[in-house]
PDB file of N, CA and C in Angstrom:
ATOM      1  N   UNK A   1     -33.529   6.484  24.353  1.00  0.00           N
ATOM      2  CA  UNK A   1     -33.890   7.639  25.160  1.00  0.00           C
ATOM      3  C   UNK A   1     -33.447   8.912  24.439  1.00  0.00           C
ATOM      4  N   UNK A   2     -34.206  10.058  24.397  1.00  0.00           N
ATOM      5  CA  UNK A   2     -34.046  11.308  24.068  1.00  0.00           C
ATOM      6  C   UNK A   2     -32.997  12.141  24.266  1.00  0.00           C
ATOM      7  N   UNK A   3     -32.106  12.691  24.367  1.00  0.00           N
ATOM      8  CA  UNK A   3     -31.124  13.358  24.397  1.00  0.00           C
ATOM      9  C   UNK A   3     -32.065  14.626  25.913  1.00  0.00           C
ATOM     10  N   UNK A   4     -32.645  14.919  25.238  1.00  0.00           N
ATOM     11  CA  UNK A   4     -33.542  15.782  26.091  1.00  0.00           C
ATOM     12  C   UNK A   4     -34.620  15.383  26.644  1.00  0.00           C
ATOM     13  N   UNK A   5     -35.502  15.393  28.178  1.00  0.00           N
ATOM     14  CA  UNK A   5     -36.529  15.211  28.375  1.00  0.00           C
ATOM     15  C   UNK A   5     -37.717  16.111  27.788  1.00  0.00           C
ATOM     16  N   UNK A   6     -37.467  17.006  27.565  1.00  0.00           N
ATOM     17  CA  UNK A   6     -38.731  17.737  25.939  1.00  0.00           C
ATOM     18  C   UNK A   6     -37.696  19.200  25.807  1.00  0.00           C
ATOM     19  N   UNK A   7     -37.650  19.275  24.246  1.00  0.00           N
ATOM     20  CA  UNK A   7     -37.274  20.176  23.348  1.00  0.00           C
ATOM     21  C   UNK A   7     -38.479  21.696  23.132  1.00  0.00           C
ATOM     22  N   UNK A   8     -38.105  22.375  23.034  1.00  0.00           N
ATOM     23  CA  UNK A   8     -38.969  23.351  23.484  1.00  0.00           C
ATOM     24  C   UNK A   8     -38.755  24.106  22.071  1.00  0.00           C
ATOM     25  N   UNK A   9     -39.778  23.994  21.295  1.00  0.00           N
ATOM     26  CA  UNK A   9     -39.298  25.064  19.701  1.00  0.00           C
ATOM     27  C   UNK A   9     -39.980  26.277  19.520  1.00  0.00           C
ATOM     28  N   UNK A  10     -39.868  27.612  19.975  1.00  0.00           N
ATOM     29  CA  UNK A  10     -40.230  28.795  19.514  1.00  0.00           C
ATOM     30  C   UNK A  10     -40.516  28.771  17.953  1.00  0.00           C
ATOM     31  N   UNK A  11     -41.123  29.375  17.344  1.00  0.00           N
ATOM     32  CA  UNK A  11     -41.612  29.957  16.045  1.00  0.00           C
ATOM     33  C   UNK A  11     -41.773  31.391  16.463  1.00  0.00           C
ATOM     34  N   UNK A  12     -39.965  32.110  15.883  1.00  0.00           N
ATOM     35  CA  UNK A  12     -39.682  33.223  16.290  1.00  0.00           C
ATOM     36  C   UNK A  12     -39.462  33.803  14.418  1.00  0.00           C
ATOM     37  N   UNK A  13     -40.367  33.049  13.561  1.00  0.00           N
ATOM     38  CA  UNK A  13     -40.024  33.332  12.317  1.00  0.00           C
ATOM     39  C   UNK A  13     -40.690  35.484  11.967  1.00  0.00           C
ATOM     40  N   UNK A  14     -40.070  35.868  11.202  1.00  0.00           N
ATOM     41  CA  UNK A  14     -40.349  37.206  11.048  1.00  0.00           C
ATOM     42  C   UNK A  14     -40.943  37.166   9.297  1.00  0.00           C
ATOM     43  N   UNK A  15     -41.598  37.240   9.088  1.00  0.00           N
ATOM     44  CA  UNK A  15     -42.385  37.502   7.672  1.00  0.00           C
ATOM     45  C   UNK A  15     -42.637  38.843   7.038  1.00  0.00           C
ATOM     46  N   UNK A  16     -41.951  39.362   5.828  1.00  0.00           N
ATOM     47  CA  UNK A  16     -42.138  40.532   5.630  1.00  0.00           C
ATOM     48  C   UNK A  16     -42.547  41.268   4.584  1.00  0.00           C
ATOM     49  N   UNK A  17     -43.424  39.905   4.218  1.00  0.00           N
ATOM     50  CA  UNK A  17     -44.671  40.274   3.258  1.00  0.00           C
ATOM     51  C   UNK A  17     -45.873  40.966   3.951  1.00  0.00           C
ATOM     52  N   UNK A  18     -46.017  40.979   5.126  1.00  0.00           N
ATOM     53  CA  UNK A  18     -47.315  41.303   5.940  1.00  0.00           C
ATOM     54  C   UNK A  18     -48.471  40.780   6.631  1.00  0.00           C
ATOM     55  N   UNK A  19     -48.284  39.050   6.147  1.00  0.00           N
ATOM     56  CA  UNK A  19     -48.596  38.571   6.909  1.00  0.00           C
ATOM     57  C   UNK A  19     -48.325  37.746   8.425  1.00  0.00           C
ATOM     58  N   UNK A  20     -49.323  37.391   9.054  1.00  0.00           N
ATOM     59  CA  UNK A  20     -49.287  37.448  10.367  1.00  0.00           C
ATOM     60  C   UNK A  20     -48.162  36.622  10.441  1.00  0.00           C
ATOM     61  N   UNK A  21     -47.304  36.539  11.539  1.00  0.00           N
ATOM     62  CA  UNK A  21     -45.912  36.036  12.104  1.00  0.00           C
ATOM     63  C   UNK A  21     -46.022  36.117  13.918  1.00  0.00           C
ATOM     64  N   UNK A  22     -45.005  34.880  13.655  1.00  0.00           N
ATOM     65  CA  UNK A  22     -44.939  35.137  15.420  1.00  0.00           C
ATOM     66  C   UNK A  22     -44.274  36.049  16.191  1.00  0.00           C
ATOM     67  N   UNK A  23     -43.074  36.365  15.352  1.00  0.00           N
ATOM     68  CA  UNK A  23     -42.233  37.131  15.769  1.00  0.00           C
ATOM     69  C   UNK A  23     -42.763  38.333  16.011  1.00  0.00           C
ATOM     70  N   UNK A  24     -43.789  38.680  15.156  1.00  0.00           N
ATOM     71  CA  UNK A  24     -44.504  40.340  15.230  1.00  0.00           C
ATOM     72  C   UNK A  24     -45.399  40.037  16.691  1.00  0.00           C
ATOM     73  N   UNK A  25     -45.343  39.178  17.216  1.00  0.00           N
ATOM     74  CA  UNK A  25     -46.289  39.456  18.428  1.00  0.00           C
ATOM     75  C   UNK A  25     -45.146  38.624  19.761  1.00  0.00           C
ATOM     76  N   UNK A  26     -44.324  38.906  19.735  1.00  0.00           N
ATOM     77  CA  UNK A  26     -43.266  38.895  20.146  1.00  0.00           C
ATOM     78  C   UNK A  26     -42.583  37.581  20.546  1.00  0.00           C
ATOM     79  N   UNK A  27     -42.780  36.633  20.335  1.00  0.00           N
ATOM     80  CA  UNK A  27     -41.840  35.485  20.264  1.00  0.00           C
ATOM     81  C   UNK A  27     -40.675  35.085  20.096  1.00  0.00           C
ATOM     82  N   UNK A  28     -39.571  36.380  19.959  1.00  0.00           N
ATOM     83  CA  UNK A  28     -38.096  36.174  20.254  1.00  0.00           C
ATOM     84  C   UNK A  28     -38.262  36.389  21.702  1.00  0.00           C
ATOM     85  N   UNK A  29     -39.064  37.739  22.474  1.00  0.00           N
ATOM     86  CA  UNK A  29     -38.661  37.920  24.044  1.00  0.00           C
ATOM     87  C   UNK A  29     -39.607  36.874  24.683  1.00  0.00           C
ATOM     88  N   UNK A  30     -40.444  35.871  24.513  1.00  0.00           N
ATOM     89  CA  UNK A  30     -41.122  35.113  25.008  1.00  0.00           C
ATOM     90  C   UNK A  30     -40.247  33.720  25.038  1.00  0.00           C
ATOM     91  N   UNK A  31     -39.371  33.612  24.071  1.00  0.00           N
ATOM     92  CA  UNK A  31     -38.708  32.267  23.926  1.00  0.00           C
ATOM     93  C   UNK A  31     -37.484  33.033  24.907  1.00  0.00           C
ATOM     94  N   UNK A  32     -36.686  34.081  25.441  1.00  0.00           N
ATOM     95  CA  UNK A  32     -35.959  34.496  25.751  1.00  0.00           C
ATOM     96  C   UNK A  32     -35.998  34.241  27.248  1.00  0.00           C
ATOM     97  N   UNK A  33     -37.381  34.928  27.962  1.00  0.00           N
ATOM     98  CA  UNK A  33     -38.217  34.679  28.804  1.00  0.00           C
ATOM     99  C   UNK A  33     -38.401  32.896  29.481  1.00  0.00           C
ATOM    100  N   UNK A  34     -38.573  32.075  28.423  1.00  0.00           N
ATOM    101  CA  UNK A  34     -38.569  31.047  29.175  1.00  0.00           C
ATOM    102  C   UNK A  34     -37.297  30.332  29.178  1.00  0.00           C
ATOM    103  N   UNK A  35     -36.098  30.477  28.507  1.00  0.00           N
ATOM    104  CA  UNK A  35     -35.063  29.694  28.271  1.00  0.00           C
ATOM    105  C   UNK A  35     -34.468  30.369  29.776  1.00  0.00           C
ATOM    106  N   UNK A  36     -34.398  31.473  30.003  1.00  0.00           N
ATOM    107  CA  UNK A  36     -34.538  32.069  31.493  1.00  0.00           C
ATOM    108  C   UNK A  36     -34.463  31.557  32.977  1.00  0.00           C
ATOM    109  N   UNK A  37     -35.831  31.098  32.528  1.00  0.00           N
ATOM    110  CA  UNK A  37     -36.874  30.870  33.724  1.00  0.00           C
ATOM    111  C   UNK A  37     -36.238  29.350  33.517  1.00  0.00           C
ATOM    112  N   UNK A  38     -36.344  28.941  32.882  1.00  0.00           N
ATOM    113  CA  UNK A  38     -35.587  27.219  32.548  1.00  0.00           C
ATOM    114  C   UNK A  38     -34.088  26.855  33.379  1.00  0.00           C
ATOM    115  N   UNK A  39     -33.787  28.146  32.988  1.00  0.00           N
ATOM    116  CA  UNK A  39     -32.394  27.777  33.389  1.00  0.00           C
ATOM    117  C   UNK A  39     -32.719  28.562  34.848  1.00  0.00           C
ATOM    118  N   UNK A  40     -33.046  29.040  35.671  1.00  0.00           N
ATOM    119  CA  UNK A  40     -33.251  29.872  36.920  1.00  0.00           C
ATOM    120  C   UNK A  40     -33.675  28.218  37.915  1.00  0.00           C
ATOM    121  N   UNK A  41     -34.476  27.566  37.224  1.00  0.00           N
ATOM    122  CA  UNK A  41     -35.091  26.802  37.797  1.00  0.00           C
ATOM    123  C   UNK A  41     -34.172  25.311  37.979  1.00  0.00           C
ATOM    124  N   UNK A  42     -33.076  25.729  37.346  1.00  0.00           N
ATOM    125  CA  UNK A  42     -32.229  24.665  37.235  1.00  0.00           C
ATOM    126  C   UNK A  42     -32.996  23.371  35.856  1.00  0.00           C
ATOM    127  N   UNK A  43     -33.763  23.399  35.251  1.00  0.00           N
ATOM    128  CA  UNK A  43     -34.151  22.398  34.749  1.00  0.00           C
ATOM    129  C   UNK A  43     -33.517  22.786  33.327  1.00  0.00           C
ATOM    130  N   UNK A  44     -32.743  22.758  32.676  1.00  0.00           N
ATOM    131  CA  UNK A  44     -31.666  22.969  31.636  1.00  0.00           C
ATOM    132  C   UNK A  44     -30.538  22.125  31.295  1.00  0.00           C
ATOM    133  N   UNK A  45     -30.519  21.731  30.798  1.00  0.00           N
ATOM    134  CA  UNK A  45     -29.327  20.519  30.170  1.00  0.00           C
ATOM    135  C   UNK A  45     -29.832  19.318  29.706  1.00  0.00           C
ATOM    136  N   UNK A  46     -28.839  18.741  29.361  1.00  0.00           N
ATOM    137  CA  UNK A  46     -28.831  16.991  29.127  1.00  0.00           C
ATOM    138  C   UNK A  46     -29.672  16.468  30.163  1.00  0.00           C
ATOM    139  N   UNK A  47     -30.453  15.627  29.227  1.00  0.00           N
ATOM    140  CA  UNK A  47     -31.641  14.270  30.266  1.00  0.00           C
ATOM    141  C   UNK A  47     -32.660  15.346  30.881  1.00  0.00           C
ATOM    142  N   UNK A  48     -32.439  16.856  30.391  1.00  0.00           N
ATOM    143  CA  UNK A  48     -34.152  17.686  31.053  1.00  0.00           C
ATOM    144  C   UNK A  48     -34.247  18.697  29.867  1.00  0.00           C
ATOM    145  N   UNK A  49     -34.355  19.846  29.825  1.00  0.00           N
ATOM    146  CA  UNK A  49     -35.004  20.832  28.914  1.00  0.00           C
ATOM    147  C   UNK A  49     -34.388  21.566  27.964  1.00  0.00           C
ATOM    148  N   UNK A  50     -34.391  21.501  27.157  1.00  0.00           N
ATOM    149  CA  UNK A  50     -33.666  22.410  25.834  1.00  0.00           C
ATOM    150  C   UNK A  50     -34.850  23.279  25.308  1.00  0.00           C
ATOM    151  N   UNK A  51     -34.590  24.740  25.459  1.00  0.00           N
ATOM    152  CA  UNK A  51     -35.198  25.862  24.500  1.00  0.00           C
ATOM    153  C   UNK A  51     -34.548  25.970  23.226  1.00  0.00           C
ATOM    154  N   UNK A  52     -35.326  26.165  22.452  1.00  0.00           N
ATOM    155  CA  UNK A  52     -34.719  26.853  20.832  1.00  0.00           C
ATOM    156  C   UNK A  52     -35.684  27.737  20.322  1.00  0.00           C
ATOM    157  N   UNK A  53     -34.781  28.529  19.288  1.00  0.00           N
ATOM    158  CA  UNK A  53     -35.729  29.109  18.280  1.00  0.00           C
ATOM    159  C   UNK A  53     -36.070  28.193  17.045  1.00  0.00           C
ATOM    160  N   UNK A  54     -36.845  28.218  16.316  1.00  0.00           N
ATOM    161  CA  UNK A  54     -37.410  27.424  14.851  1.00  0.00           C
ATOM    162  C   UNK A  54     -37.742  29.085  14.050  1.00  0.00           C
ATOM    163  N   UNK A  55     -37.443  28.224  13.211  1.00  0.00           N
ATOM    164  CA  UNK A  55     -37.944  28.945  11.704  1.00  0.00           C
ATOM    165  C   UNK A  55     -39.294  28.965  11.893  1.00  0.00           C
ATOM    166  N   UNK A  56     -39.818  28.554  10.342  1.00  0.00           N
ATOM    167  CA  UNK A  56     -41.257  28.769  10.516  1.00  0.00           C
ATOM    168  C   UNK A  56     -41.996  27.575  10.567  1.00  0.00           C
ATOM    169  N   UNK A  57     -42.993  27.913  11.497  1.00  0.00           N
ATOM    170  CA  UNK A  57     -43.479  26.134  11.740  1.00  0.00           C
ATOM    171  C   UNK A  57     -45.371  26.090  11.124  1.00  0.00           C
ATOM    172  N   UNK A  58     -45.337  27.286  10.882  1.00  0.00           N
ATOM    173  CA  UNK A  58     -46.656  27.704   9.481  1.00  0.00           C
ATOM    174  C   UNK A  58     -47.798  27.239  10.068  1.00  0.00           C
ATOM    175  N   UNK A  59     -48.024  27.871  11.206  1.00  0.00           N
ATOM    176  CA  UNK A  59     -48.903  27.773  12.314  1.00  0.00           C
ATOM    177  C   UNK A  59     -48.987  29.441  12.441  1.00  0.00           C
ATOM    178  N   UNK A  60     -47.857  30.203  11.809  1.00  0.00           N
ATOM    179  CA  UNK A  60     -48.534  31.508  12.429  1.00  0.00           C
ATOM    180  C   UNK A  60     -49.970  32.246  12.644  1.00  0.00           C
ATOM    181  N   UNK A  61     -50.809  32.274  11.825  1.00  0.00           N
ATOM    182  CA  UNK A  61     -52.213  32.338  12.072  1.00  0.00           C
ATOM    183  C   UNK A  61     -53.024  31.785  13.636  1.00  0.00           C
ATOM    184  N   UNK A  62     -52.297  30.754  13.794  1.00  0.00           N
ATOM    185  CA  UNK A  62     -52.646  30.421  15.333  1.00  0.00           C
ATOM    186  C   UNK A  62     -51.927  30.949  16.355  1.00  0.00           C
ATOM    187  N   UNK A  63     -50.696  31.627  15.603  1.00  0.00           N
ATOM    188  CA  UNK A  63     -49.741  32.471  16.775  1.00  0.00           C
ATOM    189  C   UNK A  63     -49.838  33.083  17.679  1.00  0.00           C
ATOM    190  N   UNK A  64     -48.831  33.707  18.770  1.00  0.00           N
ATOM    191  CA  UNK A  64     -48.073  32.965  18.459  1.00  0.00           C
ATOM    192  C   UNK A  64     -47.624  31.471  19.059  1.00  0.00           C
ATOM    193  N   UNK A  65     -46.859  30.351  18.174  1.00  0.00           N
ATOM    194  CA  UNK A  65     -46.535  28.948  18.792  1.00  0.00           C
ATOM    195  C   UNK A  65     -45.417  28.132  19.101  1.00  0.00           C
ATOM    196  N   UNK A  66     -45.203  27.736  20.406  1.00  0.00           N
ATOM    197  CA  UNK A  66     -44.815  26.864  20.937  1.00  0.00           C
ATOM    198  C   UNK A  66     -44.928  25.292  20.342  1.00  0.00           C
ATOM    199  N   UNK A  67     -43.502  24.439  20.418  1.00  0.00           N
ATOM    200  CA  UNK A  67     -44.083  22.795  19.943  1.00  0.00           C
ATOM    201  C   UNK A  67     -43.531  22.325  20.850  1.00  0.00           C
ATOM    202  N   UNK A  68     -43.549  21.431  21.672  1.00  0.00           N
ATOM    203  CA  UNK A  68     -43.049  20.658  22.884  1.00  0.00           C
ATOM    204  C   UNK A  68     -42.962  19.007  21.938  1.00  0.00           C
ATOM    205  N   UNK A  69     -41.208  18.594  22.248  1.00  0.00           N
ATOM    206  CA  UNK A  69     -40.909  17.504  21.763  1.00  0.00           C
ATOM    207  C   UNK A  69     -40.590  16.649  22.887  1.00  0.00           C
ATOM    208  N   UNK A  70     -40.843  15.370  23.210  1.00  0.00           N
ATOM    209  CA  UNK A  70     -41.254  14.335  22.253  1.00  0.00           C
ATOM    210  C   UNK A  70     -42.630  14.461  21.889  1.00  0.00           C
ATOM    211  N   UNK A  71     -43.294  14.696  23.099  1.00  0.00           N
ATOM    212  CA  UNK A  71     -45.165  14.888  23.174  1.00  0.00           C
ATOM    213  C   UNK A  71     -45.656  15.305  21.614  1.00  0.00           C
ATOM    214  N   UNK A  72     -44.599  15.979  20.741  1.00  0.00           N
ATOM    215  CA  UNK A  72     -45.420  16.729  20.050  1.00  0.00           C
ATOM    216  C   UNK A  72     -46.989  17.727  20.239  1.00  0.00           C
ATOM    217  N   UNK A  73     -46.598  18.413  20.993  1.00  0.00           N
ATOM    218  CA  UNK A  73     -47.612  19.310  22.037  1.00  0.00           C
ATOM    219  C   UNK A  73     -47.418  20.733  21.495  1.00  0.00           C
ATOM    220  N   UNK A  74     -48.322  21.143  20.681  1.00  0.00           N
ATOM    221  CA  UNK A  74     -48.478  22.449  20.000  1.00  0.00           C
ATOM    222  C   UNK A  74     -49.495  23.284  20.881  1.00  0.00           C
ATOM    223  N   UNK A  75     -48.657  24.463  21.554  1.00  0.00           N
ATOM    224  CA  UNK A  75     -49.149  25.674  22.128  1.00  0.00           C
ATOM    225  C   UNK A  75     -49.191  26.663  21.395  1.00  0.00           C
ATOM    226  N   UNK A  76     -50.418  27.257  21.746  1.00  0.00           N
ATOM    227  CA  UNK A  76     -50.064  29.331  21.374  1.00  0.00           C
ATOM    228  C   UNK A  76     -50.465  30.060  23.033  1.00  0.00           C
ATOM    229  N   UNK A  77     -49.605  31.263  23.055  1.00  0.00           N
ATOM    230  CA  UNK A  77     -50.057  31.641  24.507  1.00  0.00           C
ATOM    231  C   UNK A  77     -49.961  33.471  24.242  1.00  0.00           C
ATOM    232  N   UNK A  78     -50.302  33.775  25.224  1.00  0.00           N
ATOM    233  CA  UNK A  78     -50.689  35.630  25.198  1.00  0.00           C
ATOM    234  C   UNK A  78     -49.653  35.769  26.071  1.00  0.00           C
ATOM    235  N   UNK A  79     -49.085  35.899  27.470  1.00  0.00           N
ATOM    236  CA  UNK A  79     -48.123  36.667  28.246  1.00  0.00           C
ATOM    237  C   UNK A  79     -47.554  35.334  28.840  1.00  0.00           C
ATOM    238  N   UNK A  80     -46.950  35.970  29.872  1.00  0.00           N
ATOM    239  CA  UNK A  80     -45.823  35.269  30.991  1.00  0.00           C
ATOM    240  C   UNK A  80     -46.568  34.477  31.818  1.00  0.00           C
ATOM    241  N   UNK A  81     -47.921  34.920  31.648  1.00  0.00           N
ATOM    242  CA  UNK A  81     -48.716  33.843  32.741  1.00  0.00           C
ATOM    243  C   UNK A  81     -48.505  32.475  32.380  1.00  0.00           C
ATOM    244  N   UNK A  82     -48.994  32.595  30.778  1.00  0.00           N
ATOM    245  CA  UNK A  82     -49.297  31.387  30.107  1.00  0.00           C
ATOM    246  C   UNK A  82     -48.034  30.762  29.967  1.00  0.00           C
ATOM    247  N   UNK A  83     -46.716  31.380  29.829  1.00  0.00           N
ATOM    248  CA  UNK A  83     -45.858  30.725  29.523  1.00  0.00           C
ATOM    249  C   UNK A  83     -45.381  29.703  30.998  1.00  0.00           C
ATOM    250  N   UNK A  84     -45.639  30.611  31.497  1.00  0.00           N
ATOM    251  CA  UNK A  84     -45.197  30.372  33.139  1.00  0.00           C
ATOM    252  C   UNK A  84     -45.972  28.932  33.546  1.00  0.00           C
ATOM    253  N   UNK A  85     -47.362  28.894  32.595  1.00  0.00           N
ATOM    254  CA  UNK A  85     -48.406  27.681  33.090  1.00  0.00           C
ATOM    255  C   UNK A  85     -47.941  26.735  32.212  1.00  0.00           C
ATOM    256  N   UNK A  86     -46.900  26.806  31.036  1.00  0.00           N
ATOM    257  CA  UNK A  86     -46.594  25.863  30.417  1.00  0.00           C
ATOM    258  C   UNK A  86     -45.839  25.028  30.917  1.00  0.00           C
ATOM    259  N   UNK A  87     -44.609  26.071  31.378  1.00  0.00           N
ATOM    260  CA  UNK A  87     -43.435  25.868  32.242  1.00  0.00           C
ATOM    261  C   UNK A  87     -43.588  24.443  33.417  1.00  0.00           C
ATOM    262  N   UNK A  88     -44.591  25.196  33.756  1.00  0.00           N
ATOM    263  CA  UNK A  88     -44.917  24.739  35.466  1.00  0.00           C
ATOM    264  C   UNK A  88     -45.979  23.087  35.448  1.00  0.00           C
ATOM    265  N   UNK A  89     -46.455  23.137  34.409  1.00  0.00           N
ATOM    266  CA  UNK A  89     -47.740  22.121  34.255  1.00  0.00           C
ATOM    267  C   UNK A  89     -47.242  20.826  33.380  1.00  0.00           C
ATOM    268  N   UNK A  90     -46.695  21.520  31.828  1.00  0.00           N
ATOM    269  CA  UNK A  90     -46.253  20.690  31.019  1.00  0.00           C
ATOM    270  C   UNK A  90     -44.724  19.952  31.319  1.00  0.00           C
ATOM    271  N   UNK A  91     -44.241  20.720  31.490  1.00  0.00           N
ATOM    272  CA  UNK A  91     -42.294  20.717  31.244  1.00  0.00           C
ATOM    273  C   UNK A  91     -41.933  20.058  32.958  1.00  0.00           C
ATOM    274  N   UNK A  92     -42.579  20.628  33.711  1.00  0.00           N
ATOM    275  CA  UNK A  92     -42.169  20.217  35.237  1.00  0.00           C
ATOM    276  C   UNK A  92     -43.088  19.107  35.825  1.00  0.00           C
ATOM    277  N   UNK A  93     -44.397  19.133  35.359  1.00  0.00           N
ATOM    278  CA  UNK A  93     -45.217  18.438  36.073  1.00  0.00           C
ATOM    279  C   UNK A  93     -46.087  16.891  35.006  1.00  0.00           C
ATOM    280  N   UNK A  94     -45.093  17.191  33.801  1.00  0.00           N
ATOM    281  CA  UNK A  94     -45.810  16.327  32.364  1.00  0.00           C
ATOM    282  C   UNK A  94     -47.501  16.850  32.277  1.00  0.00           C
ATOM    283  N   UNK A  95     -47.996  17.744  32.708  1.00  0.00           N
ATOM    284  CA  UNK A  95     -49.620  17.527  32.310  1.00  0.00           C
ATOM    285  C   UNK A  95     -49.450  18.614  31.123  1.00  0.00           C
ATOM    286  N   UNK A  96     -50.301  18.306  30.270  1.00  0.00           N
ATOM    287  CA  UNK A  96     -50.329  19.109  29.133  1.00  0.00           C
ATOM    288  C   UNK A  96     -51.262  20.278  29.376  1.00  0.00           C
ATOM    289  N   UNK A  97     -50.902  21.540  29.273  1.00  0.00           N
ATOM    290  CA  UNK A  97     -52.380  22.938  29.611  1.00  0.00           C
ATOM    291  C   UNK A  97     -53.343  23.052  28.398  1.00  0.00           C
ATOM    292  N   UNK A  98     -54.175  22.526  28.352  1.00  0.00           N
ATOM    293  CA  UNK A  98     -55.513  21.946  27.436  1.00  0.00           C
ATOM    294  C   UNK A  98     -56.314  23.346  26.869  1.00  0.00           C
ATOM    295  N   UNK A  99     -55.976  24.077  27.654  1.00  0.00           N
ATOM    296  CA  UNK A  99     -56.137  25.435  27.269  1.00  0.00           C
ATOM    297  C   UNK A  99     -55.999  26.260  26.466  1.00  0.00           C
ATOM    298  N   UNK A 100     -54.213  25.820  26.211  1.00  0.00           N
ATOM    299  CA  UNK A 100     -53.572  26.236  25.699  1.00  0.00           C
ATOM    300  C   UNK A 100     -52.881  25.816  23.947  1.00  0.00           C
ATOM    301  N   UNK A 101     -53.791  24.109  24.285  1.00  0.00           N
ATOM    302  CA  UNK A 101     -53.168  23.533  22.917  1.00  0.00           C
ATOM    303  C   UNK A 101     -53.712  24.138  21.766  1.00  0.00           C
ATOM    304  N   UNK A 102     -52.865  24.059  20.682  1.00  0.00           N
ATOM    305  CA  UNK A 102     -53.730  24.199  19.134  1.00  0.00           C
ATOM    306  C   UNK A 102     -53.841  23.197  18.456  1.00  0.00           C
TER     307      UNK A 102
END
């Protein structure tokens, strides 16, 4: 068994050659935002949800992205809605937002 029921990896990498990055479209306050809402909701700790930041997971072009572990479930999302539908669908309810995958 997993240490965690799913690992949650931001790609909060910053690139400063000029190309596209997640971090430039804000993915430190989006990973900030849900580690938050994670913990508000009580679903945080051992045997349920761990947020992190990641380096670069070289997906930025599809940015910015989310990876949900074990599922291996690669998101990109635009605001709080989406994160909120990740939150609520994937992480709480196991359905994956199909919408949302890359």
């Amino acid at each position: 068994m997993s240490y965690y029921q799913h690992h949650v990896f931001f790609c909060t990498n910053l690139r400063t050659d000029g190309r596209e990055c997640c971090q430039n479209a804000g993915a430190a306050e989006a990973r900030a935002y849900v580690k938050e809402r994670v913990k508000a909701l009580g679903l945080n700790g051992q045997g349920r949800i761990r947020v992190n930041d990641a380096g670069c997971l070289d997906r930025c072009s599809e940015g910015p992205v989310i990876v949900v572990y074990p599922e291996e479930t690669w998101y990109t999302y635009v605001d709080k809605e989406d994160l909120d539908e990740i939150i609520e669908e994937h992480l709480v309810n196991g359905r994956p937002v199909e919408r949302l995958k890359i």
